[in-house]
N, C-alpha and C. Protein backbone atom coordinates (compact mmCIF):
# COMPACT_ATOMS: atom_id res chain seq x y z
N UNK A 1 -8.28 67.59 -52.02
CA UNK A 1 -7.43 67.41 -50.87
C UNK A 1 -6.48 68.59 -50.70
N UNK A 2 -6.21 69.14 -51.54
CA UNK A 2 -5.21 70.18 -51.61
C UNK A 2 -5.86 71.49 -51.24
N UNK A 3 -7.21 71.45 -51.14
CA UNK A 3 -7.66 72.82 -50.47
C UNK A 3 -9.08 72.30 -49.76
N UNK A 4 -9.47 72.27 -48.73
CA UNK A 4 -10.53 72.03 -48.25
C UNK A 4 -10.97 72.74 -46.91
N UNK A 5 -12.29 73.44 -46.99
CA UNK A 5 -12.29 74.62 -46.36
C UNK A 5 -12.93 74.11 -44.80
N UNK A 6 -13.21 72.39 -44.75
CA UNK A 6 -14.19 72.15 -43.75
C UNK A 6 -13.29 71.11 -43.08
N UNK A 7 -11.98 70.48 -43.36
CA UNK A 7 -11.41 69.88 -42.43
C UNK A 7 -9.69 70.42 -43.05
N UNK A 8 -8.92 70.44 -41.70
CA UNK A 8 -7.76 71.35 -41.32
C UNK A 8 -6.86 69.93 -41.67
N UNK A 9 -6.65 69.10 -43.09
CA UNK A 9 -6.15 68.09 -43.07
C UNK A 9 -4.27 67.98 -42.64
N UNK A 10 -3.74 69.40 -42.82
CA UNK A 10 -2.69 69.53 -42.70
C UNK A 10 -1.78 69.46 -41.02
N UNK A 11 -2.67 69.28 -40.07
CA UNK A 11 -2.73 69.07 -39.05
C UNK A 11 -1.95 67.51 -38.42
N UNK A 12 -3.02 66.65 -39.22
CA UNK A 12 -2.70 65.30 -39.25
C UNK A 12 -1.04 65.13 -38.79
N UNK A 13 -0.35 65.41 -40.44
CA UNK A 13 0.82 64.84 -40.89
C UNK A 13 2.01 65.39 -39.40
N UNK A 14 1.33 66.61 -39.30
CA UNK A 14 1.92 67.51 -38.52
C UNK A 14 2.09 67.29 -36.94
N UNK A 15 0.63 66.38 -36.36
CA UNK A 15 0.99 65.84 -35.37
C UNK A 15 1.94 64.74 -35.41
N UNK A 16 2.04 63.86 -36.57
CA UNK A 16 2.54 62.52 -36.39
C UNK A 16 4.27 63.06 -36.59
N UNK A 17 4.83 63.82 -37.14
CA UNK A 17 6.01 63.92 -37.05
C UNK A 17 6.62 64.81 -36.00
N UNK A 18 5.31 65.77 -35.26
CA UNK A 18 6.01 65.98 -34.00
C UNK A 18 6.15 64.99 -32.58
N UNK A 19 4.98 63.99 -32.91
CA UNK A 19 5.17 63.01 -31.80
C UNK A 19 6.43 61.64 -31.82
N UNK A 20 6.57 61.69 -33.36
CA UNK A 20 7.35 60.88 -33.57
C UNK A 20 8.85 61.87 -33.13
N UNK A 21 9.11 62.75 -33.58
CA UNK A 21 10.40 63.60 -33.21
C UNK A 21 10.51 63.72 -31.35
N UNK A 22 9.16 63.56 -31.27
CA UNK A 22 9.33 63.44 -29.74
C UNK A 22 9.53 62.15 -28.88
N UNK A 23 9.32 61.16 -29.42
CA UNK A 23 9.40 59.89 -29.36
C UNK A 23 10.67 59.41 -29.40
N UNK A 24 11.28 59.85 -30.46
CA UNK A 24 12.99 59.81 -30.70
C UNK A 24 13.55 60.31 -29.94
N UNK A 25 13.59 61.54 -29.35
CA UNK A 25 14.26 62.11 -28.36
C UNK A 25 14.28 61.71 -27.26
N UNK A 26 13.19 61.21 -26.74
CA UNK A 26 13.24 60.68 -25.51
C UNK A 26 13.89 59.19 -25.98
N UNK A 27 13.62 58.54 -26.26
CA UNK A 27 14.63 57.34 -26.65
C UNK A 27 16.11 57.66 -26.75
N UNK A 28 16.47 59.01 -27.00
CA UNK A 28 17.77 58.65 -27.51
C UNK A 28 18.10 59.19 -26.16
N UNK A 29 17.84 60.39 -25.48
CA UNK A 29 18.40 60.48 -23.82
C UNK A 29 18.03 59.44 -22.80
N UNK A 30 16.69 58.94 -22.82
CA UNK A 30 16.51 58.21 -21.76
C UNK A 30 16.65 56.20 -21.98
N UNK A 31 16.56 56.38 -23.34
CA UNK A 31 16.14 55.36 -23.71
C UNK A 31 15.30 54.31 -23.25
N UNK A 32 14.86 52.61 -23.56
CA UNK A 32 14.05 51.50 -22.66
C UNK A 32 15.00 51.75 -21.46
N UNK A 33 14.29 51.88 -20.82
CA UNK A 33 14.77 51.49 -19.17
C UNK A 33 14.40 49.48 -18.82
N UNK A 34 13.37 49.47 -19.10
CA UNK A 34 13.00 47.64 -18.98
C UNK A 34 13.51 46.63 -20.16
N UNK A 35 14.13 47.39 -21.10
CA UNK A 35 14.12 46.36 -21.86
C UNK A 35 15.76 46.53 -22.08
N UNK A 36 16.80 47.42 -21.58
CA UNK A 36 18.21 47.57 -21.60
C UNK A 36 18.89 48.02 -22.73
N UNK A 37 17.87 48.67 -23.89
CA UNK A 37 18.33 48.93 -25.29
C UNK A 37 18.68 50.72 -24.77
N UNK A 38 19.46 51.43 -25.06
CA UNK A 38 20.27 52.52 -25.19
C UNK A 38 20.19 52.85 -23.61
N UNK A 39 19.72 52.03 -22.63
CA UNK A 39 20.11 52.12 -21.22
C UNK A 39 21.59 52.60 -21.02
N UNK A 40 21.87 52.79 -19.41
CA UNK A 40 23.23 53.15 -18.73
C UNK A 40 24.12 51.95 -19.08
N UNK A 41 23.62 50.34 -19.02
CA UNK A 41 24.75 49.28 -18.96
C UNK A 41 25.02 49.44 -21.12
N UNK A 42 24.18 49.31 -21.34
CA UNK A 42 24.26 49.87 -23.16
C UNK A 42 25.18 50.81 -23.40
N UNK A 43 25.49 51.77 -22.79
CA UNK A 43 26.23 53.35 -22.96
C UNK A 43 27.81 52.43 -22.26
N UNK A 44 27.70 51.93 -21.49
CA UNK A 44 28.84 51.16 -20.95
C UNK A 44 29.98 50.13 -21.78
N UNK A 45 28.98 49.66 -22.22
CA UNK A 45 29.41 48.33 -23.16
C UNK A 45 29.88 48.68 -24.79
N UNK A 46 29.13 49.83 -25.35
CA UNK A 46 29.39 50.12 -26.06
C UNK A 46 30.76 51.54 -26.18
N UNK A 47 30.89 52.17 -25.19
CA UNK A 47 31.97 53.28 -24.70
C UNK A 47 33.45 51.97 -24.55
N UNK A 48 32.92 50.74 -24.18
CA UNK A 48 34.05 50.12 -24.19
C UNK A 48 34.51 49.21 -25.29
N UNK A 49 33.91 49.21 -26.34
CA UNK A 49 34.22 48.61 -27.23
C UNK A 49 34.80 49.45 -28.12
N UNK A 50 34.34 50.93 -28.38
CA UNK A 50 34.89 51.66 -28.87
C UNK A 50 36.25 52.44 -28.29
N UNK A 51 36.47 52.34 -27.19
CA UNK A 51 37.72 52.39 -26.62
C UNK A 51 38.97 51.24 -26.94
N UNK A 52 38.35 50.22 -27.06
CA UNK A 52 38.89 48.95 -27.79
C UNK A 52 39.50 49.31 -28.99
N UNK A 53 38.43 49.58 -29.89
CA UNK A 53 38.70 50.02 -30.99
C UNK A 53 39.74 50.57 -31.21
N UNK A 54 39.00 52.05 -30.57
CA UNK A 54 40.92 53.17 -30.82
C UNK A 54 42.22 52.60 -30.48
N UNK A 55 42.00 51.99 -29.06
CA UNK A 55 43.14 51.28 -29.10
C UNK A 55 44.18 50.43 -29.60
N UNK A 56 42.90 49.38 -30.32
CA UNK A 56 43.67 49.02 -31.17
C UNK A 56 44.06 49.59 -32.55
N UNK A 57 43.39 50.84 -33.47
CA UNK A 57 43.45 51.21 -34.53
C UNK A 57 44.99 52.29 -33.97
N UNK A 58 44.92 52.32 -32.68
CA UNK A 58 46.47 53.26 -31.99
C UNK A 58 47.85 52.09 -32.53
N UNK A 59 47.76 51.59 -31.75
CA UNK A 59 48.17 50.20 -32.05
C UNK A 59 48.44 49.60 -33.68
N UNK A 60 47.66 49.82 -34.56
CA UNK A 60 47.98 49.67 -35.64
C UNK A 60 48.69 51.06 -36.24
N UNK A 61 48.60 52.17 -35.81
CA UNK A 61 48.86 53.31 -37.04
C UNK A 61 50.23 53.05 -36.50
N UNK A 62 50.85 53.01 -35.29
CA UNK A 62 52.21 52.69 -35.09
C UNK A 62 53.10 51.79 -35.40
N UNK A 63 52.65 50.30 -35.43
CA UNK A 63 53.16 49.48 -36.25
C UNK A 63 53.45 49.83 -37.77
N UNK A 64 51.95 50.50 -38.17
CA UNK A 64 52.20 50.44 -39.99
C UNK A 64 53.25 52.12 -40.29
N UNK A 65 52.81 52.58 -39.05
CA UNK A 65 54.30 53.92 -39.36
C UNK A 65 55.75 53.42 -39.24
N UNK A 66 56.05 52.78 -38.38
CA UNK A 66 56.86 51.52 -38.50
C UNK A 66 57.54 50.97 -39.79
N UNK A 67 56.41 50.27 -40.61
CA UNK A 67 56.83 49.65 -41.11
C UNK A 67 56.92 50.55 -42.61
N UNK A 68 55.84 51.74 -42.63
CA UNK A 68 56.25 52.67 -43.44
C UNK A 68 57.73 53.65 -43.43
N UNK A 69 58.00 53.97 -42.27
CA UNK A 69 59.65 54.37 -42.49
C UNK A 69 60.49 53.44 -42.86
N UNK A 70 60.44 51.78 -42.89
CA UNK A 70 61.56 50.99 -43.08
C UNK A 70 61.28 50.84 -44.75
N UNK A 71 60.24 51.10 -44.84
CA UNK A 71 60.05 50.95 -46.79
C UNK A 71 60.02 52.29 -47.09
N UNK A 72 60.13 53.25 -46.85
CA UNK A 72 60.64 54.58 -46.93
C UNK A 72 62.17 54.24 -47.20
N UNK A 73 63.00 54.14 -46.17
CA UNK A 73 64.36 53.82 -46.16
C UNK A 73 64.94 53.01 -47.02
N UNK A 74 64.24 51.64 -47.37
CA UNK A 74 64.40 50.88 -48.43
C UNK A 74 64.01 51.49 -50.24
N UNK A 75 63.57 52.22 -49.96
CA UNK A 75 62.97 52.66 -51.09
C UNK A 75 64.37 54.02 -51.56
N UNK A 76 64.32 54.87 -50.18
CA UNK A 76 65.30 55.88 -50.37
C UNK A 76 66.47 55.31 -51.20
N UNK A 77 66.61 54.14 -50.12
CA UNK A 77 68.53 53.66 -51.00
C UNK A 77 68.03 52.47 -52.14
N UNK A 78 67.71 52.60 -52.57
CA UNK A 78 66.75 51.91 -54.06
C UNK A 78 67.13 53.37 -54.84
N UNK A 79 66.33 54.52 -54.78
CA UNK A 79 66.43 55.42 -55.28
C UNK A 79 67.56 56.26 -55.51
N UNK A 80 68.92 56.05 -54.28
CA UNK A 80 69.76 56.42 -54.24
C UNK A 80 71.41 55.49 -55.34
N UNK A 81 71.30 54.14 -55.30
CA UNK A 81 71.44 53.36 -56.54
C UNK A 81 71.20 53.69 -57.91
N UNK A 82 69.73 53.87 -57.93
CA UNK A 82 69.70 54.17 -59.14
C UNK A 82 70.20 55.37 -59.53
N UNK A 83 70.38 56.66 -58.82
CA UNK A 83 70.78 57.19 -59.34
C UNK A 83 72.13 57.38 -59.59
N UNK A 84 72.89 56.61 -58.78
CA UNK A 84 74.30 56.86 -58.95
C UNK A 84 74.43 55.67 -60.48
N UNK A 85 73.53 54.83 -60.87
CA UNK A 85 73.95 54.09 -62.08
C UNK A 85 73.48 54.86 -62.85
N UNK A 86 72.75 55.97 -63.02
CA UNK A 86 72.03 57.05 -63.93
C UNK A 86 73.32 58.21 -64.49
N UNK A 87 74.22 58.51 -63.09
CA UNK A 87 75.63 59.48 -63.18
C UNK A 87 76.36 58.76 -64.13
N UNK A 88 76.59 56.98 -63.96
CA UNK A 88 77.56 56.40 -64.69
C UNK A 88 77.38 56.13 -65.89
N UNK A 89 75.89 56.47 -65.98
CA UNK A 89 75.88 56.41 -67.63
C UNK A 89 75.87 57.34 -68.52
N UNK A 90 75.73 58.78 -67.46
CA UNK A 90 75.80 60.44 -67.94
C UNK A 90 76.70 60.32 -68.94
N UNK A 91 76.24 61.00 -70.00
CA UNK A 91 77.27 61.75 -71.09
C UNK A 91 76.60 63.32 -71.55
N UNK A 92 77.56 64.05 -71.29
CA UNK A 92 77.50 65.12 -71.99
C UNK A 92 76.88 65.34 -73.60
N UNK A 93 76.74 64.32 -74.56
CA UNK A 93 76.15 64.75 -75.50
C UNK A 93 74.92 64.28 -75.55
N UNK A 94 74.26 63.44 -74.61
CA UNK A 94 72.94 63.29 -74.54
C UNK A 94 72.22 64.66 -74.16
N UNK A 95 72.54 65.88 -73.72
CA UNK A 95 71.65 66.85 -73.68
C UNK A 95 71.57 67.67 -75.16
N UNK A 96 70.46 68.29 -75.01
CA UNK A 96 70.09 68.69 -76.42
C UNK A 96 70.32 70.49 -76.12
């Protein structure tokens, strides 16, 4: 099979993945027209769900930035506490 001088077997494989690559392509620009799968109302429905989407993932990054500066802030004066009880316990002979 790997060398045969009386049939061109390499041909075969060669049609089937250019018809299939061609097959795909036209599906993916034109897609079923009769059966409504990657059709114009398909490109519609799905452009709007994903508009949905962002919207709402818009919608969330603002809330959770939101709620990340107020635990930012809470956290700051957390951090700012502790360190002023860190000053009050400073002594000079704790450094080495």
């Amino acid at each position: 099979m790997i060398y045969s001088p009386h049939r061109i077997w390499f041909l075969y494989p060669l049609l089937g993945w250019g018809l299939g690559g061609l097959l795909t392509h036209y599906l993916v620009v034109f897609g079923l027209p009769n059966l409504g799968i990657l059709g114009s109302d398909w490109v519609e429905r799905e452009t709007a769900i994903e508009l949905e989407r962002i919207r709402r993932e818009k919608d969330y990054k603002s809330i959770s930035d939101k709620l990340d500066k107020e635990q930012l802030d809470l956290e700051s004066q957390l951090d700012l506490n502790k360190q002023k009880e860190l000053r009050k316990n400073y002594d000079e002979g704790d450094l080495v």
